[in-house]
C-alpha atoms as a PDB file:
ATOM      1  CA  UNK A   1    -113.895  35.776  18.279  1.00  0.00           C
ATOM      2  CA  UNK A   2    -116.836  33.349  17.745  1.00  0.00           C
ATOM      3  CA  UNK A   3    -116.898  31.053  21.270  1.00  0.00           C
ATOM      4  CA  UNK A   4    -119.398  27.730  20.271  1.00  0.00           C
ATOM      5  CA  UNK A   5    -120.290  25.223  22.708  1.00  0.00           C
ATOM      6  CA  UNK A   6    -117.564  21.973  22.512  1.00  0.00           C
ATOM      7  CA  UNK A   7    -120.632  19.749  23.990  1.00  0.00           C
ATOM      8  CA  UNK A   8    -123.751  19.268  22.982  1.00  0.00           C
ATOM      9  CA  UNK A   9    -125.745  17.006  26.361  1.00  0.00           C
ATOM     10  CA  UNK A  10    -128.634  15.331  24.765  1.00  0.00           C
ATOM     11  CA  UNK A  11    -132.058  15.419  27.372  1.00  0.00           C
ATOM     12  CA  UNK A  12    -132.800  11.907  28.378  1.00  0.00           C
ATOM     13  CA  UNK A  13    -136.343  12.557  27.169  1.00  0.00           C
ATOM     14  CA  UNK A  14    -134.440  11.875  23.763  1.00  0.00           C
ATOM     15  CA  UNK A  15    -132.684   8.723  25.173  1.00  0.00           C
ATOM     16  CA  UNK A  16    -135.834   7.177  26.553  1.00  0.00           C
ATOM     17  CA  UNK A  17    -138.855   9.151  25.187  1.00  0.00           C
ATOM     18  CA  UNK A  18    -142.262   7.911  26.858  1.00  0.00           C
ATOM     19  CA  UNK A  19    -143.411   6.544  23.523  1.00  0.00           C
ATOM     20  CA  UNK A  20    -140.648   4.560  21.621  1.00  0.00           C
ATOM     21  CA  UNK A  21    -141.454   5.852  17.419  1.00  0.00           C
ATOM     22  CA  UNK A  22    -139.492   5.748  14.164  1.00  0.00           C
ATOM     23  CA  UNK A  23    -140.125   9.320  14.616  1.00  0.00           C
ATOM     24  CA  UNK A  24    -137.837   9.840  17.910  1.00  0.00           C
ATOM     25  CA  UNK A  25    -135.482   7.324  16.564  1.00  0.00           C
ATOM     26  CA  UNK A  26    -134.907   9.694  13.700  1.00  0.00           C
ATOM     27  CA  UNK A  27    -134.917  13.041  15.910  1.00  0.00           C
ATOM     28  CA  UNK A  28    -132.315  11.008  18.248  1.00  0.00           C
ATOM     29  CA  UNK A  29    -130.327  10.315  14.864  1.00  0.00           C
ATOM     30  CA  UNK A  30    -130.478  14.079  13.659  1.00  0.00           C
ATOM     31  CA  UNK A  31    -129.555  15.391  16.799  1.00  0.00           C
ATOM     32  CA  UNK A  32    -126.143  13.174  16.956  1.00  0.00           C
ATOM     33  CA  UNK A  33    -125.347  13.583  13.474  1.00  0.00           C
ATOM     34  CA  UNK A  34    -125.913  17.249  13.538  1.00  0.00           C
ATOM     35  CA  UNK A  35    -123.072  17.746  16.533  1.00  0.00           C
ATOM     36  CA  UNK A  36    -121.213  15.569  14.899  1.00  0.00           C
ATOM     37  CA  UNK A  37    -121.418  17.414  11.568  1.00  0.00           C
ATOM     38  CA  UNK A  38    -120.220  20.027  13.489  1.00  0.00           C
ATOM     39  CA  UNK A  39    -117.245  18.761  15.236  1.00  0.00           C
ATOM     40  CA  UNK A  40    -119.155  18.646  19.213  1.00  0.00           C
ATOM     41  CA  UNK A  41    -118.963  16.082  21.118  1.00  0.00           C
ATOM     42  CA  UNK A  42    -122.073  14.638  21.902  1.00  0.00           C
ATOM     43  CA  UNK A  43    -123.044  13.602  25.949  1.00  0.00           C
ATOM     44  CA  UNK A  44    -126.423  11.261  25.707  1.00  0.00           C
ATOM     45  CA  UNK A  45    -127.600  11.814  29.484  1.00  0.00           C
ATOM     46  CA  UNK A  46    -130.343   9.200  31.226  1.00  0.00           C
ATOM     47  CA  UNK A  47    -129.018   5.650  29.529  1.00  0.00           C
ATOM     48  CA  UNK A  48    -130.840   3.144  31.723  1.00  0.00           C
ATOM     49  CA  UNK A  49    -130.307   0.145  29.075  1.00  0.00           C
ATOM     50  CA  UNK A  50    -128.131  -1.616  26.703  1.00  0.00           C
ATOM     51  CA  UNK A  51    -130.402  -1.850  24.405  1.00  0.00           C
ATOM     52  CA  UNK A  52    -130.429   2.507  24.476  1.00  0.00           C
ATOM     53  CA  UNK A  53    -126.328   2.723  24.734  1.00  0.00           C
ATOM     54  CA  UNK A  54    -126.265   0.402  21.702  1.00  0.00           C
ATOM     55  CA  UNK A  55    -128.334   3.034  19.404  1.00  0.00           C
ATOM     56  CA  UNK A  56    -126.064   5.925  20.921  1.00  0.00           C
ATOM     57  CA  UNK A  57    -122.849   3.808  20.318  1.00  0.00           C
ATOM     58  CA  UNK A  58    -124.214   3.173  16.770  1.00  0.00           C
ATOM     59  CA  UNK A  59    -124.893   6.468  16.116  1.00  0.00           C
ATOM     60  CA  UNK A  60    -121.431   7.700  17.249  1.00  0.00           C
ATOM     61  CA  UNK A  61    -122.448   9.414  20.208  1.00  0.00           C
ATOM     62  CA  UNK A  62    -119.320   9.505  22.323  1.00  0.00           C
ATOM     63  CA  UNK A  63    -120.354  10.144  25.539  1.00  0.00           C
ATOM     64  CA  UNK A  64    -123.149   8.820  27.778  1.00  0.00           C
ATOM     65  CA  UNK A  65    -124.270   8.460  31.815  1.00  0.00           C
ATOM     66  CA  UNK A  66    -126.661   7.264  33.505  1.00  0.00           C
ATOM     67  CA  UNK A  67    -128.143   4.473  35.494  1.00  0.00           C
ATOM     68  CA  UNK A  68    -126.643   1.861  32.968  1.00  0.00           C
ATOM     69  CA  UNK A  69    -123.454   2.922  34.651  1.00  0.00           C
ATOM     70  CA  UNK A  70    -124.370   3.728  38.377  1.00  0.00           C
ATOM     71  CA  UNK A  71    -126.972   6.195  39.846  1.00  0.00           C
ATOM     72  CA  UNK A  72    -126.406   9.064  41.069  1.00  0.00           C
ATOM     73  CA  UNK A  73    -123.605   9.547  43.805  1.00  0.00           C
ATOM     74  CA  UNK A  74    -122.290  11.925  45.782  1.00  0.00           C
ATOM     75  CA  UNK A  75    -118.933  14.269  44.852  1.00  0.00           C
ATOM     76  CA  UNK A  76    -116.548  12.461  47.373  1.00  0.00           C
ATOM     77  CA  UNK A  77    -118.057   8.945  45.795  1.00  0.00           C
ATOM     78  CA  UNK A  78    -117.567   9.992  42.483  1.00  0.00           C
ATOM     79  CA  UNK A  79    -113.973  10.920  43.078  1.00  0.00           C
ATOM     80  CA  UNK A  80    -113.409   7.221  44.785  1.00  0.00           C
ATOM     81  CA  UNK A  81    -115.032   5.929  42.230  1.00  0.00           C
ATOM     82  CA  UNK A  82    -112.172   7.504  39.546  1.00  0.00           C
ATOM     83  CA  UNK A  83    -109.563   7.037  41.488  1.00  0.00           C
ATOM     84  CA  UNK A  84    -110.056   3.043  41.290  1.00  0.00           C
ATOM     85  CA  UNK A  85    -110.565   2.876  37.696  1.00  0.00           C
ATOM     86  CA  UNK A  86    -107.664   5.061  36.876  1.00  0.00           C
ATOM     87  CA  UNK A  87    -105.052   3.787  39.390  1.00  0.00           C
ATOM     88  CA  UNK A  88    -105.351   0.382  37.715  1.00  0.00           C
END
């Protein structure tokens, strides 16, 4: 039996390279539509703008974190943090 990943996590370097290019747009672009191709969800880590979850969101890149969101925080924080949005 053939095990594949089910996620692929896309480096932030790809999310917010140091020099913005049509280049890194495009690599962005293959890497999402190559997991999606292939049935993976796709996790864009490091989204610090809207501007940046707008291109994933167009790009249908389901998943993203980062400082957009929050920053980092501790496990017990985290857990609060769920527990308010899904006991609404």
């Amino acid at each position: 039996m053939l095990l594949r990943p089910r996620i692929i996590k896309i480096d932030q370097s790809f999310v917010r390279p140091k020099h913005d290019s049509v280049q890194n747009a495009s690599l962005l672009e293959t890497i999402v539509s190559l997991g999606n191709k292939l049935h993976m969800t796709m996790l864009a880590e490091g989204i610090e703008t809207r501007g940046q979850y707008e291109q994933l969101r167009d790009l249908n890149c389901e998943l993203g974190q980062g400082f957009l969101w929050s920053p980092a925080v501790p496990l017990n924080e985290a857990a609060a943090i769920v527990g308010r949005v899904f006991d609404r």
